[in-house]
N, C-alpha and C. Protein backbone atom coordinates (compact mmCIF):
# COMPACT_ATOMS: atom_id res chain seq x y z
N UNK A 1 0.82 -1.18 0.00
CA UNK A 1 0.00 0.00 0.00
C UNK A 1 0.87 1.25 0.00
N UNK A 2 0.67 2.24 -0.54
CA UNK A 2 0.94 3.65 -0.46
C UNK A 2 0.67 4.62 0.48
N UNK A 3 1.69 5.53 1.06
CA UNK A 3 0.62 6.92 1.75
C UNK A 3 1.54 7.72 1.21
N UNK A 4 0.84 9.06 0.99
CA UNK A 4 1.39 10.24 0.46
C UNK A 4 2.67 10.99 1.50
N UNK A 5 3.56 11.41 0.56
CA UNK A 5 4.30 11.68 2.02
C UNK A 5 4.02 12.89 2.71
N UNK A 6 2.92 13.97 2.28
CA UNK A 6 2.41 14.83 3.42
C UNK A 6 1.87 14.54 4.06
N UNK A 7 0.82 13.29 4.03
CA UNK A 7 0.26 12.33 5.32
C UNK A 7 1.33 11.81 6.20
N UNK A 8 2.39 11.35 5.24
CA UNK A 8 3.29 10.77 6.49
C UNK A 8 3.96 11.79 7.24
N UNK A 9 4.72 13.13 6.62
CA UNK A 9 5.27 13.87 7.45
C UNK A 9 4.04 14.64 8.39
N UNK A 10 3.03 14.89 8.11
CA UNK A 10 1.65 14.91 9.05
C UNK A 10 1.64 13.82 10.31
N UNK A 11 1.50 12.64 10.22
CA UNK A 11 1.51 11.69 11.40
C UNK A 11 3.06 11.70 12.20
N UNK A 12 3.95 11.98 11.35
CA UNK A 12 5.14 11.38 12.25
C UNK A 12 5.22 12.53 13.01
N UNK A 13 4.72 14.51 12.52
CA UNK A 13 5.14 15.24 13.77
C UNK A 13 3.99 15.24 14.95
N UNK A 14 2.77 14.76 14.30
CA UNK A 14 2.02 14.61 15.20
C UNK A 14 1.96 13.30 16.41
N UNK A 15 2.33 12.36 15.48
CA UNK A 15 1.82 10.62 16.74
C UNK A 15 2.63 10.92 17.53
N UNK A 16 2.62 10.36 18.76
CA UNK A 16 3.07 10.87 20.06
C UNK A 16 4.31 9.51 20.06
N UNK A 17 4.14 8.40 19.60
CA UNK A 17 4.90 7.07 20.30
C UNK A 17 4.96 6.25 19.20
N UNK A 18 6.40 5.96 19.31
CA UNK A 18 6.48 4.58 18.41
C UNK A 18 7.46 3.69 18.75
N UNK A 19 6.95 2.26 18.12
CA UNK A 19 8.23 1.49 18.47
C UNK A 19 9.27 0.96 17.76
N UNK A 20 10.55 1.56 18.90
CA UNK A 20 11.45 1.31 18.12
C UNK A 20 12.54 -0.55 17.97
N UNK A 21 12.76 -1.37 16.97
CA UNK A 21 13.40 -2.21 16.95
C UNK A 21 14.41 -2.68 16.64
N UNK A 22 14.84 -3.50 17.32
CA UNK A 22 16.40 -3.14 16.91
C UNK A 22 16.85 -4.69 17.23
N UNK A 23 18.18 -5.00 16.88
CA UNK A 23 18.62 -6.83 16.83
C UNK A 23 20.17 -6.77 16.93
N UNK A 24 20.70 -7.90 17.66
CA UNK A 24 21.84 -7.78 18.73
C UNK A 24 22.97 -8.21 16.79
N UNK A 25 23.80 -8.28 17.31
CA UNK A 25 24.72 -8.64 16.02
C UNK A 25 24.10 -10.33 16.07
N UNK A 26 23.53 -11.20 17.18
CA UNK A 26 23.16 -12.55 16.68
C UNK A 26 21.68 -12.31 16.26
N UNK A 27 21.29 -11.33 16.26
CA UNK A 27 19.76 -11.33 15.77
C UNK A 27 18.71 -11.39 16.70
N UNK A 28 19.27 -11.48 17.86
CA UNK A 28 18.21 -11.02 19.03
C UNK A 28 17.37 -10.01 19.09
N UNK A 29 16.29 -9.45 19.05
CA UNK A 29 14.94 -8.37 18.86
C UNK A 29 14.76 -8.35 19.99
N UNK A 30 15.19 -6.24 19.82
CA UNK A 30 14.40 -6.10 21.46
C UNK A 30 14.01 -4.30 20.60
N UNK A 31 12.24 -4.83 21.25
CA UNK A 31 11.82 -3.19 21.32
C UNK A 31 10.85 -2.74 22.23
N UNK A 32 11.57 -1.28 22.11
CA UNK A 32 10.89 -0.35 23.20
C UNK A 32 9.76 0.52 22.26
N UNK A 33 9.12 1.21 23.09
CA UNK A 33 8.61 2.53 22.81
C UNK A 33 9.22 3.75 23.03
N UNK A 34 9.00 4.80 21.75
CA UNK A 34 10.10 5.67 21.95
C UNK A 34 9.43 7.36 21.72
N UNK A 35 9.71 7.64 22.48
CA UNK A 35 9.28 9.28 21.91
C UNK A 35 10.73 9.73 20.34
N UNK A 36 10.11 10.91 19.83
CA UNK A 36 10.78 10.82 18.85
C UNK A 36 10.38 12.46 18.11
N UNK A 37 10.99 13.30 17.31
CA UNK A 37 10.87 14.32 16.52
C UNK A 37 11.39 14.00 14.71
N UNK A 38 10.92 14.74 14.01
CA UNK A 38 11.58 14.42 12.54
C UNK A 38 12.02 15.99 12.36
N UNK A 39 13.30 15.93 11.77
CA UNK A 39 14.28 17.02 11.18
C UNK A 39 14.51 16.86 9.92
N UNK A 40 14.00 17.36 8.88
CA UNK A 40 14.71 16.49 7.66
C UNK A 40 14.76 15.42 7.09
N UNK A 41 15.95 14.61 7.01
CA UNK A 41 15.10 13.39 6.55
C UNK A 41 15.35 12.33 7.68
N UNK A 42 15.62 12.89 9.10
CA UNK A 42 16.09 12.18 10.23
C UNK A 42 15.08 12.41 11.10
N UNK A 43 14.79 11.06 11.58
CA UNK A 43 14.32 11.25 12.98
C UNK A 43 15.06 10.76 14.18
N UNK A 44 15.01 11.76 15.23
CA UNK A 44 15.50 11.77 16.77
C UNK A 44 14.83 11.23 17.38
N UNK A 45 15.66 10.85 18.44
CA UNK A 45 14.57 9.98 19.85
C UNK A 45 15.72 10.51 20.58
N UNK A 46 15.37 10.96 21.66
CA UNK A 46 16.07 11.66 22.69
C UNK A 46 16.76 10.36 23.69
N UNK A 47 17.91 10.42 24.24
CA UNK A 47 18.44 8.91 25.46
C UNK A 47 18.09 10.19 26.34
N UNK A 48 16.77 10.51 27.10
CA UNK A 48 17.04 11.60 28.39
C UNK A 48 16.57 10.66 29.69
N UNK A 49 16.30 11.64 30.23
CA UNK A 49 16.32 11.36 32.07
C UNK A 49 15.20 10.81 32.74
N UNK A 50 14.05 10.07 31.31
CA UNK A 50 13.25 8.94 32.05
C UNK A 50 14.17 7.86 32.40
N UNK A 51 13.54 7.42 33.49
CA UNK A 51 13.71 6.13 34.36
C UNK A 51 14.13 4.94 33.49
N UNK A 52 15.55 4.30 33.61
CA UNK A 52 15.59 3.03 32.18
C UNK A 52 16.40 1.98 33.49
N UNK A 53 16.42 0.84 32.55
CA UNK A 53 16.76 -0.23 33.65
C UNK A 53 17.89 -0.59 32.70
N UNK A 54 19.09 -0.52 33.20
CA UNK A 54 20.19 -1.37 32.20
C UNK A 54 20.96 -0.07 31.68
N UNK A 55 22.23 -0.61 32.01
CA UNK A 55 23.32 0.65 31.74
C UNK A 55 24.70 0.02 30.87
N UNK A 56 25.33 0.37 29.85
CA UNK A 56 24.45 1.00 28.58
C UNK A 56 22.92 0.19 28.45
N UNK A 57 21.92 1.02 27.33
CA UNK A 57 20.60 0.81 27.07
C UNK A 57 20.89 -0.22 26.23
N UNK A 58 20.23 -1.03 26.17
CA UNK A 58 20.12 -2.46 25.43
C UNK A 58 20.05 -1.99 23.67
N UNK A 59 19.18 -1.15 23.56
CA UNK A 59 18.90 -0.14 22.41
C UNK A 59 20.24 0.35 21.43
N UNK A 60 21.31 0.85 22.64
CA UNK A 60 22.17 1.73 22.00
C UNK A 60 23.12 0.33 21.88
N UNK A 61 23.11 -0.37 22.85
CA UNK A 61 24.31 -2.09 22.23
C UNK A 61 24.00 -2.08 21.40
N UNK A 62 22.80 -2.38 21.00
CA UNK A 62 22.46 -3.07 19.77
C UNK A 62 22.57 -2.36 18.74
N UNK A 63 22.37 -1.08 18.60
CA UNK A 63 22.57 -0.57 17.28
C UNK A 63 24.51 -0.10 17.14
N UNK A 64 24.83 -0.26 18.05
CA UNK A 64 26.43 -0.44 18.43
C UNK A 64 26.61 -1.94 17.25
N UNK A 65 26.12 -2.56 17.61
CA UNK A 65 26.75 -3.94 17.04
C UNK A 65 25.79 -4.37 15.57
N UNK A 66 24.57 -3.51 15.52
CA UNK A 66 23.69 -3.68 14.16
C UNK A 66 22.75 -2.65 14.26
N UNK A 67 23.23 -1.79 13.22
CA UNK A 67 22.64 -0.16 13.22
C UNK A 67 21.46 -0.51 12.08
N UNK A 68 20.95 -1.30 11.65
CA UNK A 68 19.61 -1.70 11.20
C UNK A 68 18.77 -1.68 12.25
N UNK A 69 17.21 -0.43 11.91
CA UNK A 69 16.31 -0.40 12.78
C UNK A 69 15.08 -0.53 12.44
N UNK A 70 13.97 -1.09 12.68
CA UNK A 70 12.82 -0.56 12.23
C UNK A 70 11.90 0.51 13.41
N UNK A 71 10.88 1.39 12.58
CA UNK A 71 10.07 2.12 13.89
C UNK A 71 8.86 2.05 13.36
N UNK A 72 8.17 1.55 14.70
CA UNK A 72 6.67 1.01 14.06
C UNK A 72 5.72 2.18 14.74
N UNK A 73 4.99 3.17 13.64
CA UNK A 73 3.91 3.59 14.11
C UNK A 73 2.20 3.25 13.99
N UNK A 74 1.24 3.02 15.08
CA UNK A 74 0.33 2.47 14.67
C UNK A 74 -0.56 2.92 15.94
N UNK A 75 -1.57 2.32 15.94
CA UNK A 75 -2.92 2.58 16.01
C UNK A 75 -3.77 1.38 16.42
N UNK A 76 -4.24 0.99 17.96
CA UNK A 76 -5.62 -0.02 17.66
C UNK A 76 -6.63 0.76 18.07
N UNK A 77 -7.81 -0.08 17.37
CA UNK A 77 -9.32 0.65 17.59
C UNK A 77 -10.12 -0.63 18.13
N UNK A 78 -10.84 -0.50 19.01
CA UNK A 78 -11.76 -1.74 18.86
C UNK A 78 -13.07 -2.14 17.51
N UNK A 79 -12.57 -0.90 16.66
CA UNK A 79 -13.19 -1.49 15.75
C UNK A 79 -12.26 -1.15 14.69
N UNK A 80 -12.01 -2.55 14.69
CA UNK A 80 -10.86 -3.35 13.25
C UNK A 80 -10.56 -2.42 12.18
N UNK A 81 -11.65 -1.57 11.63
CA UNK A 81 -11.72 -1.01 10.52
C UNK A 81 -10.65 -0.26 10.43
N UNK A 82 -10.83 0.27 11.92
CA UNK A 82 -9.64 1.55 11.79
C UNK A 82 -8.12 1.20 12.18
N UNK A 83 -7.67 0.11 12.23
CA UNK A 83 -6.46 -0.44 12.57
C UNK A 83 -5.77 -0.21 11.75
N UNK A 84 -4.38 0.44 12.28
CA UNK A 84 -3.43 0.71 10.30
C UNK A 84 -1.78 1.07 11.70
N UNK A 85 -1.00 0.69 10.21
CA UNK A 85 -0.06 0.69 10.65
C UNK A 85 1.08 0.98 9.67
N UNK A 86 2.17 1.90 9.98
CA UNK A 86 3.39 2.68 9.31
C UNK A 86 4.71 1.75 9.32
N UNK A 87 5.55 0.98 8.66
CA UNK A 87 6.59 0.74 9.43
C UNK A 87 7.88 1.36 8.66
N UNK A 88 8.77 1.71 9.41
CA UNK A 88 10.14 2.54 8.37
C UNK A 88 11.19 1.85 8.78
N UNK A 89 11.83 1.51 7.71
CA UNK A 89 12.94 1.09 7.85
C UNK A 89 14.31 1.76 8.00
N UNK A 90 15.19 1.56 8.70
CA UNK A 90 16.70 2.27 8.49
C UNK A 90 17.55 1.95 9.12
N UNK A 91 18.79 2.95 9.33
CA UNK A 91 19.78 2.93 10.14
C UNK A 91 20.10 3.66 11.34
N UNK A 92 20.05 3.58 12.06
CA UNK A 92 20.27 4.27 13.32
C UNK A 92 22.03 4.36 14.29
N UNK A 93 21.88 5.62 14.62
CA UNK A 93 23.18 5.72 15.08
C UNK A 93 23.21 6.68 16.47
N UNK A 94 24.41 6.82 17.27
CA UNK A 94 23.95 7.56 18.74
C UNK A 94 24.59 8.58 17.93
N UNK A 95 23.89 9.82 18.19
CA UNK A 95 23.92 11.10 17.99
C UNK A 95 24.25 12.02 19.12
N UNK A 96 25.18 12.83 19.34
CA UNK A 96 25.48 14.52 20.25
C UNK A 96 25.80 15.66 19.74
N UNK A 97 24.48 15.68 19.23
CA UNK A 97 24.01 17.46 18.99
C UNK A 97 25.01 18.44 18.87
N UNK A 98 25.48 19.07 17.96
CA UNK A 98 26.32 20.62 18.42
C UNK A 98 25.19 21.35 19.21
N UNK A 99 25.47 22.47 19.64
CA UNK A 99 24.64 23.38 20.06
C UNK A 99 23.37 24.34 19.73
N UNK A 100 23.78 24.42 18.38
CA UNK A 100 22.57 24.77 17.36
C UNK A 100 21.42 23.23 17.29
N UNK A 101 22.18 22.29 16.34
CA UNK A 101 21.49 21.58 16.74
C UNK A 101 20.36 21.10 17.97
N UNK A 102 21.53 20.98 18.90
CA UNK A 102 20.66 20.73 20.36
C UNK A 102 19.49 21.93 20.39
N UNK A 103 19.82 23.05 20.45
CA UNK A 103 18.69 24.09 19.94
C UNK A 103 17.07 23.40 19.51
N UNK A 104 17.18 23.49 18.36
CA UNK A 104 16.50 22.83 17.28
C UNK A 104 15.93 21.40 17.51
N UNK A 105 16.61 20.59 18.15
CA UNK A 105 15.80 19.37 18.72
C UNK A 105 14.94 19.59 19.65
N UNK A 106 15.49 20.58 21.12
CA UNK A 106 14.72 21.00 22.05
C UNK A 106 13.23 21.79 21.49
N UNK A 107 13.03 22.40 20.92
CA UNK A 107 12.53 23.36 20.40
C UNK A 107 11.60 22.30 20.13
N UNK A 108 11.84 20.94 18.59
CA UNK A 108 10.88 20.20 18.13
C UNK A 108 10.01 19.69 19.48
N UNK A 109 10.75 19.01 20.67
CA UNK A 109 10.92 18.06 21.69
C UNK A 109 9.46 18.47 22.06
N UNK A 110 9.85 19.70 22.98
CA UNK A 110 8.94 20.93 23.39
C UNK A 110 7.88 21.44 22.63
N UNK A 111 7.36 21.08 21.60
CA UNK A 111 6.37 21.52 20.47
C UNK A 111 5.10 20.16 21.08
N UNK A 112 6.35 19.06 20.79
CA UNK A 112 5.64 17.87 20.97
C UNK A 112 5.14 17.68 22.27
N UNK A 113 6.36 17.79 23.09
CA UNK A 113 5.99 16.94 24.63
C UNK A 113 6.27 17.82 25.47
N UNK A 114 5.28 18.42 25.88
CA UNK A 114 5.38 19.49 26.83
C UNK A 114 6.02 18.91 28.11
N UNK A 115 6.04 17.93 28.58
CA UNK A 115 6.63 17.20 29.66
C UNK A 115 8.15 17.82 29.85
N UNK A 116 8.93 17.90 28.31
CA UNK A 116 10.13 18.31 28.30
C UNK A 116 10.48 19.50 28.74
N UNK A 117 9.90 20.70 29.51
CA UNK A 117 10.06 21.81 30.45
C UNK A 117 10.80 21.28 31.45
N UNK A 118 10.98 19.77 31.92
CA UNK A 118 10.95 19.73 32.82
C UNK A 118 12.67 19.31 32.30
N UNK A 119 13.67 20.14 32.75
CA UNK A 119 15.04 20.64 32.26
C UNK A 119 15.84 18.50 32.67
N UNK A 120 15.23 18.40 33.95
CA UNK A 120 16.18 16.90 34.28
C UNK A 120 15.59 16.20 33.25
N UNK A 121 14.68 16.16 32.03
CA UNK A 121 14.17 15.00 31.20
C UNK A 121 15.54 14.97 29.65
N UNK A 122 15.86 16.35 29.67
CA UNK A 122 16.66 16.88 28.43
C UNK A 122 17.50 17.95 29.01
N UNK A 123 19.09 17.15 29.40
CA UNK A 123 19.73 17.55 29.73
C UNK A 123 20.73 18.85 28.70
N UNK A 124 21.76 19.44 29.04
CA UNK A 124 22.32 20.04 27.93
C UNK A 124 23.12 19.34 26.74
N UNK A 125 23.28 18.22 27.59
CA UNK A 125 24.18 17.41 26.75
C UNK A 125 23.80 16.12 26.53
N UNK A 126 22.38 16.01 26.26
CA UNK A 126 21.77 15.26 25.85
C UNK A 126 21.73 14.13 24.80
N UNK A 127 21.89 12.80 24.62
CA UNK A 127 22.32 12.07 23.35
C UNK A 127 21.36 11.60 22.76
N UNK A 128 21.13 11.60 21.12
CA UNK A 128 19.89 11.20 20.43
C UNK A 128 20.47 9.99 19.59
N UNK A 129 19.13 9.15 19.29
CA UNK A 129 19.60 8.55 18.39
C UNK A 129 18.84 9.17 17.17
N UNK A 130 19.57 8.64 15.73
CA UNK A 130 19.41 9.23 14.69
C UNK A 130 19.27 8.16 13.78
N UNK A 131 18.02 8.43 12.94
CA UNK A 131 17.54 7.62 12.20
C UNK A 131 17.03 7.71 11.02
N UNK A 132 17.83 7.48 9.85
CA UNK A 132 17.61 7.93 8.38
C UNK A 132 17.12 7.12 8.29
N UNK A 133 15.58 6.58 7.81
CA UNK A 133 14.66 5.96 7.38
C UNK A 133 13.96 6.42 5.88
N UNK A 134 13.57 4.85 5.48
CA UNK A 134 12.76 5.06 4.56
C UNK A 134 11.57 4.42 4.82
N UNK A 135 10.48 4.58 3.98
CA UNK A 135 9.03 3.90 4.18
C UNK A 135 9.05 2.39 3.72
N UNK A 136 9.08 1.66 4.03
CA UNK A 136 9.31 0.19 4.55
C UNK A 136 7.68 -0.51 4.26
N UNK A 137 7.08 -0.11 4.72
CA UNK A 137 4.96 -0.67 4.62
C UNK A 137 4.44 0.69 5.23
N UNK A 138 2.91 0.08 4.74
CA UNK A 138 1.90 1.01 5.48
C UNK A 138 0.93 -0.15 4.93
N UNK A 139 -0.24 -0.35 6.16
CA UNK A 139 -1.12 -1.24 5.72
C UNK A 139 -2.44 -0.79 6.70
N UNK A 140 -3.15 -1.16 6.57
CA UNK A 140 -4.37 -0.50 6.92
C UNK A 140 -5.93 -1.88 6.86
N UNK A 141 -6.44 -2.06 7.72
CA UNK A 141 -7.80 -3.04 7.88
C UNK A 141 -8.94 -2.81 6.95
N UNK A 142 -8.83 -1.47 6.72
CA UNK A 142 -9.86 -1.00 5.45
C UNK A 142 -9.04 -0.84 3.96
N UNK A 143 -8.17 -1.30 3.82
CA UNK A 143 -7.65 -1.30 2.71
C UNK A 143 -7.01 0.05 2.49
N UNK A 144 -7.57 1.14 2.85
CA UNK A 144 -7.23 2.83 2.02
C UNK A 144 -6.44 3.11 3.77
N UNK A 145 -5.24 3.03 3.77
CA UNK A 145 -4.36 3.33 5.09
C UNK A 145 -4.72 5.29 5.24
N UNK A 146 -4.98 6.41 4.16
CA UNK A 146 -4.84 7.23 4.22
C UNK A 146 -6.13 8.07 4.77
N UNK A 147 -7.25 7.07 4.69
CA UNK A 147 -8.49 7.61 5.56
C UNK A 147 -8.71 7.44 6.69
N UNK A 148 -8.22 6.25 7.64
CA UNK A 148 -8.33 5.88 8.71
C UNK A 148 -6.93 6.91 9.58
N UNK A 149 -6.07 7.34 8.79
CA UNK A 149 -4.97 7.21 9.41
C UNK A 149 -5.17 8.85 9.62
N UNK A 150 -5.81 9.68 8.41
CA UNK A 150 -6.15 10.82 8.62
C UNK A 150 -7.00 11.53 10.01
N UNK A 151 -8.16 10.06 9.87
CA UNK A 151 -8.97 9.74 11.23
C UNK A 151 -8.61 9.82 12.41
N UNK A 152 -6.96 9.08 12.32
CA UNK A 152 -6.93 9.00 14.01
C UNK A 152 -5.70 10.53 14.01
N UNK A 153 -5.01 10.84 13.52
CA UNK A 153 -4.74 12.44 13.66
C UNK A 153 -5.37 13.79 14.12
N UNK A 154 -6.88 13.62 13.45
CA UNK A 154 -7.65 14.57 13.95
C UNK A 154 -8.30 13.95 15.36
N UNK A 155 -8.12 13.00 15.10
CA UNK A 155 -8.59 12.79 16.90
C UNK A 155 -7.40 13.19 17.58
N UNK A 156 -6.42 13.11 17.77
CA UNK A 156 -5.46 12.93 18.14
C UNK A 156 -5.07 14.44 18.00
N UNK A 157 -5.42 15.88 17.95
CA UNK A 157 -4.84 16.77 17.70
C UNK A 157 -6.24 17.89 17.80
N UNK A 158 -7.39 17.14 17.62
CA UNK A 158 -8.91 17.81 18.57
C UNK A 158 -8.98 18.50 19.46
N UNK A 159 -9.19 19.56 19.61
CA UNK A 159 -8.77 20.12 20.76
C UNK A 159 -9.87 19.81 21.98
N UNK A 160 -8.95 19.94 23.45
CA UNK A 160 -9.67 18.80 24.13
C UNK A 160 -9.21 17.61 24.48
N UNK A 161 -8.50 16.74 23.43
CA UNK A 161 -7.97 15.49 23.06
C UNK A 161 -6.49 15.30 24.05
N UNK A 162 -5.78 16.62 24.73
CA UNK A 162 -4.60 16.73 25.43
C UNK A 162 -3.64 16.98 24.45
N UNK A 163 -3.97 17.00 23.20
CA UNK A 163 -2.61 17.67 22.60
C UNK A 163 -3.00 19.29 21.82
């Protein structure tokens, strides 16, 4: 299936969460959920000062030892119809911001997740990972991924809705 890519750059600054996957150099799969911004043709996910278990992040080994990632954005409904799902493929790498940069991520961060005021979440010297992706699938329960998907955006951006 197809989506236009102003729908897609539409959902990716809007969806709040996606998951990210990633596989050890033996092919082990481990994924999280990730907050995330798009710059260009990169998207960021911030390493900040939520709570993580495991030091280094299992995340950053792994793309240490196999910088192949996928990031899955999606959607359930209890009614099937509207079930759809984005997946992108790429490479991922740990990223540290120059200062402009760092700028400019904060700025996206803060557009998105107001949570990020809160200075201990996004430190100054903050590390991202970076992810040149391409569109990989898009598939959708009703067949047309670009009506349902339009659907859950405006819900998702309603005012009222918390964003």
């Amino acid at each position: 299936m197809k989506i236009d890519n102003e729908l897609l750059k539409t959902l990716m600054h809007a969806w709040p969460v996606a998951r990210l996957a990633t596989a050890s150099r033996e092919g082990k799969p481990h994924t999280v959920p990730i907050v995330f911004v798009v710059d260009g043709v990169h998207l960021y996910s911030p390493i900040d000062g939520k709570s993580k278990r495991g030091t280094p992040l299992k995340r950053l080994r792994n793309i240490e030892e196999n910088s192949a990632v996928t990031i899955l954005l999606d959607a359930y409904h209890d009614d099937w119809q509207r079930l759809w799902w984005v997946r992108l493929d790429g490479k991922a790498e740990r990223f540290m911001a120059d200062e402009t940069k760092a700028r400019v991520l904060e700025k996206l961060l803060l557009a998105k997740y107001p949570q990020y005021e809160d200075h201990t979440l996004l430190p100054r010297d903050a590390q991202f990972l970076r992810i040149t992706w391409h569109l990989g699938a898009v598939w959708a329960q009703s067949g047309d991924p670009t009506q349902v998907i339009e659907q859950a955006i405006s819900e998702l951006i309603r005012p009222g809705h918390g964003r």
